[in-house]
C-alpha atoms as a PDB file:
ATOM      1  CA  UNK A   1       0.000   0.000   0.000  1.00  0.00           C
ATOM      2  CA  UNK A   2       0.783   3.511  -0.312  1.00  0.00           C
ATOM      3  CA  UNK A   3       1.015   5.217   2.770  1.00  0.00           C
ATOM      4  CA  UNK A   4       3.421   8.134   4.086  1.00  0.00           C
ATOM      5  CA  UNK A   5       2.948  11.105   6.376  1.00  0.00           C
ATOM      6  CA  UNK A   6       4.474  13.914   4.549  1.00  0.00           C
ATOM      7  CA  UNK A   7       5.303  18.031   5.721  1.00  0.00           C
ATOM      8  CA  UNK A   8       5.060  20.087   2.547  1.00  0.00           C
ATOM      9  CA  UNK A   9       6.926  23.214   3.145  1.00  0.00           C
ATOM     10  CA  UNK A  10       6.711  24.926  -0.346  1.00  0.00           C
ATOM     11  CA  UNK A  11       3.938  25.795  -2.828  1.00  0.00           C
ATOM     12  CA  UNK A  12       1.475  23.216  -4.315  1.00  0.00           C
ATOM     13  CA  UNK A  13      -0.473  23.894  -7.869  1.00  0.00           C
ATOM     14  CA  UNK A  14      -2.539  21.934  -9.616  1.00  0.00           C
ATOM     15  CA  UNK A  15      -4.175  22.025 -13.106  1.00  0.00           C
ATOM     16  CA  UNK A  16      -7.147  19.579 -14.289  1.00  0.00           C
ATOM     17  CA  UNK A  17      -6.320  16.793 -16.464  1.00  0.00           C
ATOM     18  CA  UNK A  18      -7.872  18.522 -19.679  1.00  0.00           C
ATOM     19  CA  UNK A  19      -6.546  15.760 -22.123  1.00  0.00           C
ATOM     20  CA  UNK A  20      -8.730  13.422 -23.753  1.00  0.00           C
ATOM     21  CA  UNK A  21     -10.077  10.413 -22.813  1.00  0.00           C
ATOM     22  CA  UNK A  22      -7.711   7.712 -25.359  1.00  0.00           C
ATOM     23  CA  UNK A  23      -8.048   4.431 -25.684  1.00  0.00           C
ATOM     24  CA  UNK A  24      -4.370   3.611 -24.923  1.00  0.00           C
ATOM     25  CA  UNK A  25      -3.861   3.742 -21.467  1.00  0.00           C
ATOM     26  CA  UNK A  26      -3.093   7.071 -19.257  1.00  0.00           C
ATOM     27  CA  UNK A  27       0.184   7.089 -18.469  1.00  0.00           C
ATOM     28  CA  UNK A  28       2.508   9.072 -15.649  1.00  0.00           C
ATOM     29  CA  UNK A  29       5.458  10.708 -16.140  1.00  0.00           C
ATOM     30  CA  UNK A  30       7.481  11.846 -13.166  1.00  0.00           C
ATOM     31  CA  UNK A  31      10.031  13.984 -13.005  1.00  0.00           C
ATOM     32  CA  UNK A  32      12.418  14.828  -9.607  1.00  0.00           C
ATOM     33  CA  UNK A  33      14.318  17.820  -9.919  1.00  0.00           C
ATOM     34  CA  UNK A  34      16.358  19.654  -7.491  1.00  0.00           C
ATOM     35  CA  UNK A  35      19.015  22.791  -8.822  1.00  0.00           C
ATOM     36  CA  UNK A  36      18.258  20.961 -12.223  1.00  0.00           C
ATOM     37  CA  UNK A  37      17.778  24.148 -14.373  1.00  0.00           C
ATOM     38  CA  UNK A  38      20.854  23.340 -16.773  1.00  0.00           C
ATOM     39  CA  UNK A  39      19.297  20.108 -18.603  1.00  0.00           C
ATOM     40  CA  UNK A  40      15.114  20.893 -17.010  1.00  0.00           C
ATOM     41  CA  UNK A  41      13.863  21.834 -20.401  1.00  0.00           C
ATOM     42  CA  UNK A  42      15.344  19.768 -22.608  1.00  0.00           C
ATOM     43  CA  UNK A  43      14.167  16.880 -20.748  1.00  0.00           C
ATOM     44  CA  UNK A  44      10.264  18.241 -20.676  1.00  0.00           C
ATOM     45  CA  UNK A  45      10.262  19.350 -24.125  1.00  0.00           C
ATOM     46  CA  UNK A  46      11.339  15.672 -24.950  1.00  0.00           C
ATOM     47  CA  UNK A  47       7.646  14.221 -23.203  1.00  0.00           C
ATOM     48  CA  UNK A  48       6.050  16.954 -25.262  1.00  0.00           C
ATOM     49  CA  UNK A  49       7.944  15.231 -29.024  1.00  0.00           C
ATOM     50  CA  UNK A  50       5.719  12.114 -28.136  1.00  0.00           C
ATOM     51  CA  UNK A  51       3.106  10.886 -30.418  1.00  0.00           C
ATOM     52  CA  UNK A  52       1.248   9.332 -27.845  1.00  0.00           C
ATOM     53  CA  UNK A  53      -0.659  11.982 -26.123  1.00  0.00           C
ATOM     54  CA  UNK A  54      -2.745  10.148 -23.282  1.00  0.00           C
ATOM     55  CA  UNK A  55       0.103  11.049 -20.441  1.00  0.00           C
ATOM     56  CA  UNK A  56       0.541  12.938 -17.031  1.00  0.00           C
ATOM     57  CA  UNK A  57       3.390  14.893 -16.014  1.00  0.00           C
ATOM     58  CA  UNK A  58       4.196  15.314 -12.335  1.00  0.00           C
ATOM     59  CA  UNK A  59       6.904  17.044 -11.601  1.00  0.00           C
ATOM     60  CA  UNK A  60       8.236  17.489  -7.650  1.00  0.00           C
ATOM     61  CA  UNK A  61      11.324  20.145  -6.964  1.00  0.00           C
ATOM     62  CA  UNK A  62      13.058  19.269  -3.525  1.00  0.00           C
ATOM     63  CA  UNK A  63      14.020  23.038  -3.051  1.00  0.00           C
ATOM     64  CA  UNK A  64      15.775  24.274  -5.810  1.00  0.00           C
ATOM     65  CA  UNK A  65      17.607  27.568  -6.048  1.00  0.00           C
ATOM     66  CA  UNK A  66      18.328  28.279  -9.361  1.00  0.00           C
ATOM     67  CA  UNK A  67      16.201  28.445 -12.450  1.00  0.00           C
ATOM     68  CA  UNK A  68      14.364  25.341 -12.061  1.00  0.00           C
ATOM     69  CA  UNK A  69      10.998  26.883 -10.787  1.00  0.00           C
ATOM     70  CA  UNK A  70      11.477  29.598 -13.479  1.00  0.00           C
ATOM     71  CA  UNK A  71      10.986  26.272 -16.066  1.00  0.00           C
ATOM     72  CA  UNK A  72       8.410  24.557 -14.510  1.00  0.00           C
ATOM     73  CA  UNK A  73       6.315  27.955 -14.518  1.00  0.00           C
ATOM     74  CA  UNK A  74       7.266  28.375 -18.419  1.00  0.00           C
ATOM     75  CA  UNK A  75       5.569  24.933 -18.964  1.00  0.00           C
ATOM     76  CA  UNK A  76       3.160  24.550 -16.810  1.00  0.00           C
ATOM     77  CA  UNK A  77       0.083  24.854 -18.498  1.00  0.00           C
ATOM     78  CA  UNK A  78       1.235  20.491 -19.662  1.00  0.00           C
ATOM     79  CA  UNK A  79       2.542  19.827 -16.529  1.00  0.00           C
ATOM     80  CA  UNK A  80      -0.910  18.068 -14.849  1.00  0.00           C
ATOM     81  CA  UNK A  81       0.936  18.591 -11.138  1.00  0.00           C
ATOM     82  CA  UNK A  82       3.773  20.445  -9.803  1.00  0.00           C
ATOM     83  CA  UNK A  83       4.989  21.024  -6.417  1.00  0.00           C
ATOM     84  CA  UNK A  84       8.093  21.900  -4.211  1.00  0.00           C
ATOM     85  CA  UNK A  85       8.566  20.537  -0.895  1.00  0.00           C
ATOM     86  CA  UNK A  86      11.273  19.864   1.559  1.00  0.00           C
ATOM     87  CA  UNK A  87      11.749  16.400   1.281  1.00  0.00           C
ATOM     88  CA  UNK A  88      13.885  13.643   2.415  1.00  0.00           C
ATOM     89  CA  UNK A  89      16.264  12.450  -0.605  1.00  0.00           C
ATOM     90  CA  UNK A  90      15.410  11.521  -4.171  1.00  0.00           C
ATOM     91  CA  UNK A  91      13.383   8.116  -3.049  1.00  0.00           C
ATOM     92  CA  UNK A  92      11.428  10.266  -0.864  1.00  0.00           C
ATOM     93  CA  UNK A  93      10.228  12.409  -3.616  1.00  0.00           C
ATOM     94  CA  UNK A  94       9.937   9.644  -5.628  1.00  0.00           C
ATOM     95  CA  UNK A  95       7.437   7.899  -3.204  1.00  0.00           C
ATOM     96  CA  UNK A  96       5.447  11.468  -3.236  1.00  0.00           C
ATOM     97  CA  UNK A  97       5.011  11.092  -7.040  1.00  0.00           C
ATOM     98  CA  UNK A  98       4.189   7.761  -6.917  1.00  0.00           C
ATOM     99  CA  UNK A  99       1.492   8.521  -4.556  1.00  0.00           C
ATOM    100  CA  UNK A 100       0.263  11.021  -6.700  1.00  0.00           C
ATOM    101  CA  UNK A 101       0.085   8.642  -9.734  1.00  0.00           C
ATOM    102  CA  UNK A 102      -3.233   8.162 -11.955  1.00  0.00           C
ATOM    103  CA  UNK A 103      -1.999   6.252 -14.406  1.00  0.00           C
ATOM    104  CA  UNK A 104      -2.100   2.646 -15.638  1.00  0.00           C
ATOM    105  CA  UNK A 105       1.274   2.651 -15.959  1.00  0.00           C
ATOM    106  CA  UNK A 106       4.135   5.356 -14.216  1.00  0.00           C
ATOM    107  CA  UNK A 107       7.529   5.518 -15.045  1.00  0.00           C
ATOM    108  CA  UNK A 108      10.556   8.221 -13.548  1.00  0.00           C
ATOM    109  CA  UNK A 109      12.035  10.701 -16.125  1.00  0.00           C
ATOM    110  CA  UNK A 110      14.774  12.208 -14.169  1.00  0.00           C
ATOM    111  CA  UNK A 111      15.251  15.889 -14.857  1.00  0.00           C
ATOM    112  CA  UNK A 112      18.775  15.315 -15.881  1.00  0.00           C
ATOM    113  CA  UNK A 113      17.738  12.427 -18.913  1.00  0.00           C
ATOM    114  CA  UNK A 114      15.261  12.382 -21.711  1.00  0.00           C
ATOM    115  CA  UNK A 115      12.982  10.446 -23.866  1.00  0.00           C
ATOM    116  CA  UNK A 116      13.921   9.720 -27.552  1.00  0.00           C
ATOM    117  CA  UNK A 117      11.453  10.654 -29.754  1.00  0.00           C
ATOM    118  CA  UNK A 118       9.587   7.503 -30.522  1.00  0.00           C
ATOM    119  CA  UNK A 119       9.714   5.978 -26.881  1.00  0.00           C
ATOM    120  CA  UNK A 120       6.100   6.062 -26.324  1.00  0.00           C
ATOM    121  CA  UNK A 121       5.758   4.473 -30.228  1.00  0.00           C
ATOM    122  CA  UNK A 122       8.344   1.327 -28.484  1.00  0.00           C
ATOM    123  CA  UNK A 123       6.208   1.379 -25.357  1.00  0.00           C
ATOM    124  CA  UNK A 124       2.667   1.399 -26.698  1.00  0.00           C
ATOM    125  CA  UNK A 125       3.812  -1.568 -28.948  1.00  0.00           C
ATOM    126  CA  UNK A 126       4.920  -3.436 -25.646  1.00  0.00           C
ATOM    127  CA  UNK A 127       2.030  -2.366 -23.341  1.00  0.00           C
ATOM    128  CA  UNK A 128      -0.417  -3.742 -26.900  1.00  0.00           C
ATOM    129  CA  UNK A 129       1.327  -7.095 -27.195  1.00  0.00           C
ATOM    130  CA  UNK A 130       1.926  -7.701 -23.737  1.00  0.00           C
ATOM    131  CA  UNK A 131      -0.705  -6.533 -21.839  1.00  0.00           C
ATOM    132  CA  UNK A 132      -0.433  -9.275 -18.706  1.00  0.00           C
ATOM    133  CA  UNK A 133       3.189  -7.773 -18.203  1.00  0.00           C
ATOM    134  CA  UNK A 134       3.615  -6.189 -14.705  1.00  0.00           C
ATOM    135  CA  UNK A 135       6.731  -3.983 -15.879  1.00  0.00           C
ATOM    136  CA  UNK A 136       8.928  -2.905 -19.288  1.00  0.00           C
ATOM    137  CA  UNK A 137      12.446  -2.697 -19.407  1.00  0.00           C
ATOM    138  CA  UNK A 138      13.035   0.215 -22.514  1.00  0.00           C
ATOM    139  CA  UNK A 139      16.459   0.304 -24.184  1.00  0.00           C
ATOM    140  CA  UNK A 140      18.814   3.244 -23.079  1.00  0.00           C
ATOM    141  CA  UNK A 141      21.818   5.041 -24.157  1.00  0.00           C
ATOM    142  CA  UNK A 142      24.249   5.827 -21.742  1.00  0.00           C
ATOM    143  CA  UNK A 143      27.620   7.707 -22.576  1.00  0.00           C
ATOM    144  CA  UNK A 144      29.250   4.467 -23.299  1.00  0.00           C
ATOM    145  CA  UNK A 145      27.091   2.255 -25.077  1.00  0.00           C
ATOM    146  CA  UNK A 146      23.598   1.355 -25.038  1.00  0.00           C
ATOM    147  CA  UNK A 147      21.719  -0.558 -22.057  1.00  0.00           C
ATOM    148  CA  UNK A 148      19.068  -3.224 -23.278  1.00  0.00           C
ATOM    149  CA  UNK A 149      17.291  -6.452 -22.219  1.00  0.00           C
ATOM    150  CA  UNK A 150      15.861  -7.710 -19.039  1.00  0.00           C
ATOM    151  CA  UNK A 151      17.850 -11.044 -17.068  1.00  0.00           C
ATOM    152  CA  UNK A 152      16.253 -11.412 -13.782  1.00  0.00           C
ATOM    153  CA  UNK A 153      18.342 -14.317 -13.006  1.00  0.00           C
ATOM    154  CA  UNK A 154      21.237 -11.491 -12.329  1.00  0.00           C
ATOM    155  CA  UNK A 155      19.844  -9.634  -9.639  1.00  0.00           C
ATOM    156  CA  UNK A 156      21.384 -12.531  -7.156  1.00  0.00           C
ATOM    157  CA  UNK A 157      24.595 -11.018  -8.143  1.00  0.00           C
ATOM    158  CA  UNK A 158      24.747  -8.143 -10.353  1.00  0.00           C
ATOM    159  CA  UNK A 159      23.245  -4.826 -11.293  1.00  0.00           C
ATOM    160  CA  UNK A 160      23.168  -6.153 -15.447  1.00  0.00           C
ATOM    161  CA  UNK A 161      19.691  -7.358 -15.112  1.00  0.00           C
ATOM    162  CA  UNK A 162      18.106  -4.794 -16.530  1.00  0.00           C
ATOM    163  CA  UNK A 163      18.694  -1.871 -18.515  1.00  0.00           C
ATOM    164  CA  UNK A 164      17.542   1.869 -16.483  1.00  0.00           C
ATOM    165  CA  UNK A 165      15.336   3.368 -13.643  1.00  0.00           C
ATOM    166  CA  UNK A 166      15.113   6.855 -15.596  1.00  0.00           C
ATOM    167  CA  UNK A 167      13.441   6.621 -19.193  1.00  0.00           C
ATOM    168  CA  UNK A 168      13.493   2.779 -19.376  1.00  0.00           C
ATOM    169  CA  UNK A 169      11.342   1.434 -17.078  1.00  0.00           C
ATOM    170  CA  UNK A 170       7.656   1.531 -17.134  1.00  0.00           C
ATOM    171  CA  UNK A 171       5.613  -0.317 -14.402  1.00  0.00           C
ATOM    172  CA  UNK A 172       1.750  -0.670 -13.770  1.00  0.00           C
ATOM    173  CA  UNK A 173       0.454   1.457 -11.165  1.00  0.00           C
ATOM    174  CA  UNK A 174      -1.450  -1.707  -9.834  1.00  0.00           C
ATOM    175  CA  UNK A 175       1.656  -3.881  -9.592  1.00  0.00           C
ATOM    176  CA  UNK A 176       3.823  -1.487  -8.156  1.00  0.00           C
ATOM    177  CA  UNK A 177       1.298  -0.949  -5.391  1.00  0.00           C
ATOM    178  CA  UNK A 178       2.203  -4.809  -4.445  1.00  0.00           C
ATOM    179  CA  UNK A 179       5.827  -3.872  -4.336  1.00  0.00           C
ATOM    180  CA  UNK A 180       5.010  -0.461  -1.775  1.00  0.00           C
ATOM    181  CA  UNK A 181       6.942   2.410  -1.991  1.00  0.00           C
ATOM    182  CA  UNK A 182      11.302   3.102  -2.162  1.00  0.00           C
ATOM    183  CA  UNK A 183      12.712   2.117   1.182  1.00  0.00           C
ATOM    184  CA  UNK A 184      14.174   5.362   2.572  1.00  0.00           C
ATOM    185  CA  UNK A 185      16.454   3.402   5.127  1.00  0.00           C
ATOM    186  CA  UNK A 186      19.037   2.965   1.396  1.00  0.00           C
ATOM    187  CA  UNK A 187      20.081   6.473   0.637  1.00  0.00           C
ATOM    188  CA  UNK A 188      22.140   5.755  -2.784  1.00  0.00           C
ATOM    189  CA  UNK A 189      20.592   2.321  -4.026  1.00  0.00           C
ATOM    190  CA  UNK A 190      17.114   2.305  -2.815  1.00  0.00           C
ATOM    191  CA  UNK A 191      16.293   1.482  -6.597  1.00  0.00           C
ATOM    192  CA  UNK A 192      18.149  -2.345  -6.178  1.00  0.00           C
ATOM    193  CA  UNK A 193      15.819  -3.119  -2.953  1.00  0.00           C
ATOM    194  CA  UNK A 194      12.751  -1.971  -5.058  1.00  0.00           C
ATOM    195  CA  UNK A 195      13.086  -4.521  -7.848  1.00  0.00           C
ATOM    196  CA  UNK A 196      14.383  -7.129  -5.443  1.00  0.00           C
ATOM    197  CA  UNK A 197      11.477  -6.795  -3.726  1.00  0.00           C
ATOM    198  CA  UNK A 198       9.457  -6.715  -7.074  1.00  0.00           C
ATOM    199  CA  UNK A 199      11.142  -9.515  -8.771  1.00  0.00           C
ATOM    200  CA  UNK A 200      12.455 -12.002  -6.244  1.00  0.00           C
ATOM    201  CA  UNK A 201       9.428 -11.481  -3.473  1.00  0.00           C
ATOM    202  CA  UNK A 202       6.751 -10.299  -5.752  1.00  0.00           C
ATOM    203  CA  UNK A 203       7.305 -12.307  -8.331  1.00  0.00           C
ATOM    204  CA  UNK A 204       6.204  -9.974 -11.086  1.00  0.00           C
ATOM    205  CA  UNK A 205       6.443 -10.386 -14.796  1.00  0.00           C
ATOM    206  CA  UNK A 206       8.418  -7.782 -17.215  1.00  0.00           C
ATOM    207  CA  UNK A 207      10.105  -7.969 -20.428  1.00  0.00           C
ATOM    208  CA  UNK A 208      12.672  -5.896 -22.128  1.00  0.00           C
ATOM    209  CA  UNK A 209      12.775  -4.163 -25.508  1.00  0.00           C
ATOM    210  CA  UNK A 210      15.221  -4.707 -27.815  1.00  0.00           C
ATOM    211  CA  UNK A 211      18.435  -3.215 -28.597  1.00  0.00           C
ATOM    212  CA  UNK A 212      17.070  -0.609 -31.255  1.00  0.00           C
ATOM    213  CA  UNK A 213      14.063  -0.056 -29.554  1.00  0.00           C
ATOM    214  CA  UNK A 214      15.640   3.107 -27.587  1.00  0.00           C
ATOM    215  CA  UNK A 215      13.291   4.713 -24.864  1.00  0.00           C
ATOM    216  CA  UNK A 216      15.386   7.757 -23.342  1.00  0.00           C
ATOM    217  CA  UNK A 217      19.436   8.719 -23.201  1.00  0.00           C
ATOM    218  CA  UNK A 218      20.188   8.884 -19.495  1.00  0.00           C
ATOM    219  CA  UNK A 219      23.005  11.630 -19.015  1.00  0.00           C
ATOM    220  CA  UNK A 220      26.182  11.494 -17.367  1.00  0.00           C
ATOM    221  CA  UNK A 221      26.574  13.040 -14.074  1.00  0.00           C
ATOM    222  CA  UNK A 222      23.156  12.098 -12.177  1.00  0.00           C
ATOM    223  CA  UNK A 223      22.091  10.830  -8.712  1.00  0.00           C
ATOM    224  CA  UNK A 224      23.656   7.769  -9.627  1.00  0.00           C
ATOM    225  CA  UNK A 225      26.691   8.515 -11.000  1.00  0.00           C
ATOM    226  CA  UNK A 226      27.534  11.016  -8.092  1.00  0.00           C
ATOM    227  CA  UNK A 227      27.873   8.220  -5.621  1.00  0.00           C
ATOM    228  CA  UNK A 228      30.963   6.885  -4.874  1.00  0.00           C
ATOM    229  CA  UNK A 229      32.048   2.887  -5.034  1.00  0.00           C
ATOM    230  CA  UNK A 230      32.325   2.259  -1.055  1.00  0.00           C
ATOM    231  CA  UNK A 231      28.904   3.793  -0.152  1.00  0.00           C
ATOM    232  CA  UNK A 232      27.237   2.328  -3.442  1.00  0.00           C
ATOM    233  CA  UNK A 233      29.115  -1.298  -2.430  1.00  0.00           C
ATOM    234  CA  UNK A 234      27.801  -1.562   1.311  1.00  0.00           C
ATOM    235  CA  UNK A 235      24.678  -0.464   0.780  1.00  0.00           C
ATOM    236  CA  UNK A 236      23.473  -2.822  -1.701  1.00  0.00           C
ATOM    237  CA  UNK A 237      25.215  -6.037   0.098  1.00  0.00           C
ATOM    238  CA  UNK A 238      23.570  -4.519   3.251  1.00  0.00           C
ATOM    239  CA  UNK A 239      19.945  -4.338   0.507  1.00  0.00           C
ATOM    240  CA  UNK A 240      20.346  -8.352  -0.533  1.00  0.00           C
ATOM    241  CA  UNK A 241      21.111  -9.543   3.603  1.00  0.00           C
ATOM    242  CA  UNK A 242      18.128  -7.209   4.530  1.00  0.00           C
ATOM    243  CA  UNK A 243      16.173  -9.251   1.336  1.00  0.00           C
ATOM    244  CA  UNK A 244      17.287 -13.010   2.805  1.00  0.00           C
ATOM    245  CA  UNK A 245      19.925 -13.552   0.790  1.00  0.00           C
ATOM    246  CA  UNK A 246      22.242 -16.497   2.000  1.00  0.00           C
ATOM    247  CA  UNK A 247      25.394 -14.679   3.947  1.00  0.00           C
ATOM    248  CA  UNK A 248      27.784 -16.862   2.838  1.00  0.00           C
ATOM    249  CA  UNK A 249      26.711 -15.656  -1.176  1.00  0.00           C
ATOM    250  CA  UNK A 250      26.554 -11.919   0.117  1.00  0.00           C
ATOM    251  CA  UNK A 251      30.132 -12.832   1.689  1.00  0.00           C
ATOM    252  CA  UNK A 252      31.390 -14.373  -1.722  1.00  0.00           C
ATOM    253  CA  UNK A 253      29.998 -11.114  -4.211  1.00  0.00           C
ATOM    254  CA  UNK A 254      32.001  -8.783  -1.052  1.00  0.00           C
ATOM    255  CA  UNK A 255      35.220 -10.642  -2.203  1.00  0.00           C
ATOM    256  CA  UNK A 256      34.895 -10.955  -5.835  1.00  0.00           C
ATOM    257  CA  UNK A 257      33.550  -7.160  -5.932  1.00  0.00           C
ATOM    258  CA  UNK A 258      35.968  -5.956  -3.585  1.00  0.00           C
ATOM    259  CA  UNK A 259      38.822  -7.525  -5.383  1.00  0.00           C
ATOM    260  CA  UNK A 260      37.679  -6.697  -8.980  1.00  0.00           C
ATOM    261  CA  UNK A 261      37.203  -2.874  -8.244  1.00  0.00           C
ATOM    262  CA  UNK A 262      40.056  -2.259  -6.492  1.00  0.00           C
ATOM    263  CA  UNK A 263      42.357  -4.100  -9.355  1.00  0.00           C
ATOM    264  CA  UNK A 264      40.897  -1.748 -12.032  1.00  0.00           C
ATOM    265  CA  UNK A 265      41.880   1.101 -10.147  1.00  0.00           C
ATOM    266  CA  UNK A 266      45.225  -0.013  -9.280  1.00  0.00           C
END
């Protein structure tokens, strides 16, 4: 369920949902921004390229001081929901959204990324053809190559199970109310415990698009990418003990991990 007491320091609006009623399926967009005025725009205008029309936007600032506010004003006439409030980390604001979801399906555009210009044509092809799907894995670009395909058998041992959290993955509102909101107790990797929880305890069903099939470029120098290897590293061994994983496997991945990172940077 979705439940959380929240303290909302700064300003809400809201605007009515004026779009039309479509047959494909409403989907939301959220967006967490905070100090994000240098790539903001870019990454709304990219929503507004999509052919498929039937979409929320909810956007939720954590306190910015630049321009970011500035932005969200410009656009907000097809923003369905914006707010700033004093929360409690990224996963905190992206519980908030969550809560504030109406779609059948919601999935995280991070201020800092964007969608390619067909990625709703990719997803409304998935969300047709596999409709008893919980989740969709979309096809990224990162700086270095491009991120594609869903293995769920990894997630025992590795983070290559699946290809992004920002502009790739698409879940049903429904099914990720059986998975309950981020875990705030994991500051840098609450993401891992959330599909651990949705793949190994919930058991739900997703599928990944293929290699060409690219959904959104996710940008160097994000949350993620701002975390260093030690507090990254802990934190998700601390995420697969807290999910029942066997110590003695947790012990083995500390070793091989440990060992591997440390000779690359030697």
């Amino acid at each position: 369920m979705f439940h959380q007491n929240k303290i909302i320091d700064g300003g809400l609006r809201k605007k009515e949902n004026t779009k039309e009623d479509y047959k494909a399926p409403l989907l939301t967009v959220i967006t967490v921004v905070l100090n994000g005025s240098k790539h903001l725009e870019e990454c709304i205008k990219s929503l507004h390229k999509q052919n498929y029309e039937n979409y929320e936007h909810i956007i939720i600032d954590g306190g910015s001081k630049d321009n970011t506010i500035e932005i969200i004003k410009r656009y907000e006439n097809n923003i369905d929901y914006w707010c700033q409030i004093s929360d409690k980390g990224i996963y905190d604001a992206f519980n908030y959204g969550m809560m504030l979801a109406r779609g059948k399906y919601l999935c995280f555009l991070n201020s800092d990324d964007i969608f390619t210009d067909d990625a709703f044509d990719h997803l409304n092809k998935y969300i047709k053809n596999f409709p008893n799907k919980d989740f969709i894995f979309g096809a990224v670009k990162k700086h270095w190559g491009i991120l594609f395909g869903y293995r769920p058998y990894k997630i025992y041992w590795s983070w290559g199970f699946y290809s992004s959290h920002s502009t790739g993955f698409f879940i049903k509102l429904e099914s990720a109310k059986k998975v309950g909101l981020y875990n705030l107790k994991y500051k840098y990797s609450s993401d891992y415990d959330y599909f651990f929880r949705m793949i190994v305890k919930e058991k739900l069903k997703g599928i990944g698009s293929k290699k060409k099939e690219i959904f959104g470029i996710f940008r160097r120098g994000g949350f993620s990418s701002k975390v260093n290897f030690n507090d990254h590293f802990y934190e998700e061994l601390q995420i697969r003990l807290d999910n029942g994983q066997s110590k003695i496997f947790v012990f083995f991945i500390f070793i091989y991990k440990f060992f591997k990172h440390y000779k690359r940077i030697s």
